[in-house]
Protein backbone atom coordinates (compact mmCIF):
# COMPACT_ATOMS: atom_id res chain seq x y z
CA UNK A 1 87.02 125.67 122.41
CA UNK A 2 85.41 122.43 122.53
CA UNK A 3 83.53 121.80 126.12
CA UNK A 4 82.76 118.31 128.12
CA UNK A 5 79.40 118.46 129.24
CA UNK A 6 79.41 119.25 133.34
CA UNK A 7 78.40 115.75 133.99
CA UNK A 8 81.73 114.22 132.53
CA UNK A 9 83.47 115.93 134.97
CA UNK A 10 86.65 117.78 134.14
CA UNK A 11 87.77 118.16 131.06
CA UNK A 12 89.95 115.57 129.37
CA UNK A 13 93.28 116.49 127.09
CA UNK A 14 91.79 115.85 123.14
CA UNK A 15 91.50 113.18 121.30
CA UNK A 16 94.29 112.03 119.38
CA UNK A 17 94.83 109.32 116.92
CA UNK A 18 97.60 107.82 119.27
CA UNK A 19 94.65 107.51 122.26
CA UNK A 20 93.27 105.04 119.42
CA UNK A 21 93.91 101.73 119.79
CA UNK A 22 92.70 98.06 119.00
CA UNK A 23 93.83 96.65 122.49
CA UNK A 24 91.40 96.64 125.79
CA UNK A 25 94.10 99.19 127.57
CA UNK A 26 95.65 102.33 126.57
CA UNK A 27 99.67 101.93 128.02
CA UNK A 28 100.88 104.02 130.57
CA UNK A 29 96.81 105.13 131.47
CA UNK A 30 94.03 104.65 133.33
CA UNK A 31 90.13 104.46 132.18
CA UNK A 32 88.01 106.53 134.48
CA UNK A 33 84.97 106.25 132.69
CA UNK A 34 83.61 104.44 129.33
CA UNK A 35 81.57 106.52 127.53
CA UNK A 36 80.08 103.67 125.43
CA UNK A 37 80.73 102.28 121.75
CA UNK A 38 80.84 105.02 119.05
CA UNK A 39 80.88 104.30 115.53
CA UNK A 40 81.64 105.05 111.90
CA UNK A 41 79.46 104.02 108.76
CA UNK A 42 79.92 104.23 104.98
CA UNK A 43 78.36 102.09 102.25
CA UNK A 44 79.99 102.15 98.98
CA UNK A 45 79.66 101.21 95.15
CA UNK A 46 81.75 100.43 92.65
CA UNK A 47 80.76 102.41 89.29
CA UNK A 48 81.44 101.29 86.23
CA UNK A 49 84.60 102.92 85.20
CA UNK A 50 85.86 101.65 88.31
CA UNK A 51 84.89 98.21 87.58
CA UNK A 52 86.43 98.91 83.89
CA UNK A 53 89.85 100.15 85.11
CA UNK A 54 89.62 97.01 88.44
CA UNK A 55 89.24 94.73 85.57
CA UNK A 56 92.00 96.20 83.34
CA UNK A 57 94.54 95.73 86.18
CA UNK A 58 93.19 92.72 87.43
CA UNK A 59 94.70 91.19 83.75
CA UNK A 60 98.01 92.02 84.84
CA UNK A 61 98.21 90.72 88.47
CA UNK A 62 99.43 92.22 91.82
CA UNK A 63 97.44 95.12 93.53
CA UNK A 64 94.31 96.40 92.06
CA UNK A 65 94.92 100.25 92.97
CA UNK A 66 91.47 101.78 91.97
CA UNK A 67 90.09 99.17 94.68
CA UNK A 68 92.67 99.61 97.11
CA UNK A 69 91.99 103.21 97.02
CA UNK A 70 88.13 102.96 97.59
CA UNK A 71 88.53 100.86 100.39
CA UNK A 72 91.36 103.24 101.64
CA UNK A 73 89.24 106.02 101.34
CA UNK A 74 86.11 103.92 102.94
CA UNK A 75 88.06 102.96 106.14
CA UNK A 76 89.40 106.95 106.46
CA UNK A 77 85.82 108.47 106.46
CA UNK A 78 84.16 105.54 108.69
CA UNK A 79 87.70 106.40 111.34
CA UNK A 80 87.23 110.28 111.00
CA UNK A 81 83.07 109.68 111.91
CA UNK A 82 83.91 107.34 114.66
CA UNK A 83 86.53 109.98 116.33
CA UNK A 84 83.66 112.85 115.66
CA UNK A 85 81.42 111.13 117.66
CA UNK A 86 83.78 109.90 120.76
CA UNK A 87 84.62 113.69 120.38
CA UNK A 88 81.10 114.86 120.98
CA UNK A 89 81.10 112.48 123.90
CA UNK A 90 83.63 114.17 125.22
CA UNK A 91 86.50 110.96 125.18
CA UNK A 92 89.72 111.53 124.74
CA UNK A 93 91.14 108.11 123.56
CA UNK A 94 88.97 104.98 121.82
CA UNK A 95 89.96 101.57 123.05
CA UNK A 96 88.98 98.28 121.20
CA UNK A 97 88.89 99.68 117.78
CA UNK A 98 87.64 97.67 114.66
CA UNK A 99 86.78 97.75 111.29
CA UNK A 100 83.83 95.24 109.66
CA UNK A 101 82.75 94.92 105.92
CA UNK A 102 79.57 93.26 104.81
CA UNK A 103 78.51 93.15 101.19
CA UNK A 104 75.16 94.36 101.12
CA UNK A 105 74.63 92.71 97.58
CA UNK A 106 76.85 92.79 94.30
CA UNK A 107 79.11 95.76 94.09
CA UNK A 108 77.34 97.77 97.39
CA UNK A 109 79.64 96.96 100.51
CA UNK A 110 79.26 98.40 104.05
CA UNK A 111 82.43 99.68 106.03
CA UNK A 112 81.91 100.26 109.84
CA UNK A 113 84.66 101.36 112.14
CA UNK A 114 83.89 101.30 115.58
CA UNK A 115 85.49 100.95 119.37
CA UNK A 116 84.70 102.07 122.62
CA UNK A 117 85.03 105.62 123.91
CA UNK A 118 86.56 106.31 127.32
CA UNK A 119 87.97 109.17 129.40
CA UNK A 120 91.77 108.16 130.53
CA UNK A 121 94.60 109.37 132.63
CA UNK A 122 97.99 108.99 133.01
CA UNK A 123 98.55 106.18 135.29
CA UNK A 124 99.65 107.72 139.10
CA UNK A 125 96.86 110.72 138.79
CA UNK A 126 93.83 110.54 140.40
CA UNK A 127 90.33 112.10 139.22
C-alpha cells in the first residue's frame, strides 16, 4: 500500500490518468495543496535503420510510422515518469500538463512532459 508522508496530511484517492489534465482546474474539485512541478525526461536518437525505413516511406507521402512511433513511445515514457514522481509526492491528480521537444543536435531530440502536482477534492468536502 502506497503511504503519503504524515506531513501531507490524509491520504488522497490515487492518481489516475483522468486527474491529468492540461487546464489550471480539475472540474468538479478543489486543490488543497500544490505539491510543485514534477516532470518526465527522455532524449532520443534515430538509428540508422530507422532513418533507412523514415526515408523509404517518406518517398511515398502521408505518415511516416517508424517516426510516429518513436515519438509515441517518447511522449508515453516521459507521461509514465512524470505520474511516478507526482506519485511519490503523494498527488493524486496533475494540473497544467505539457509536453516540450528540443533538438539537442541532428537526430538527438529531448521529450519532457511535465505539469504541476496537487492534492484535490471533490468540490463541497472540506480537509
Amino acid at each position: 500500500m502506497n503511504r503519503v508522508p504524515a506531513h501531507l496530511g490524509r491520504a488522497p484517492a490515487g492518481l489516475a490518468n483522468s486527474n491529468v489534465t492540461t487546464a489550471f482546474e480539475l472540474p468538479g474539485h478543489r486543490v488543497v495543496r500544490s505539491l510543485g512541478v514534477v516532470r518526465g525526461i527522455t532524449v532520443r536518437s534515430r538509428s540508422i535503420v530507422g532513418n533507412f525505413v523514415g526515408g523509404i516511406q517518406s518517398l511515398f507521402g502521408g505518415n511516416i510510422t517508424i517516426y510516429t512511433e518513436l515519438c509515441e513511445q517518447a511522449r508515453r515514457e516521459t507521461y509514465q515518469e512524470m505520474l511516478d514522481n507526482a506519485r511519490r509526492l503523494g498527488a493524486n491528480a496533475i494540473i497544467g500538463m505539457r509536453y516540450d521537444a528540443t533538438e539537442i543536435m541532428t537526430g538527438l531530440t529531448e521529450v519532457l512532459c511535465y505539469g504541476t502536482a496537487v492534492v484535490v477534492e471533490p468540490e463541497g468536502t472540506h480537509a
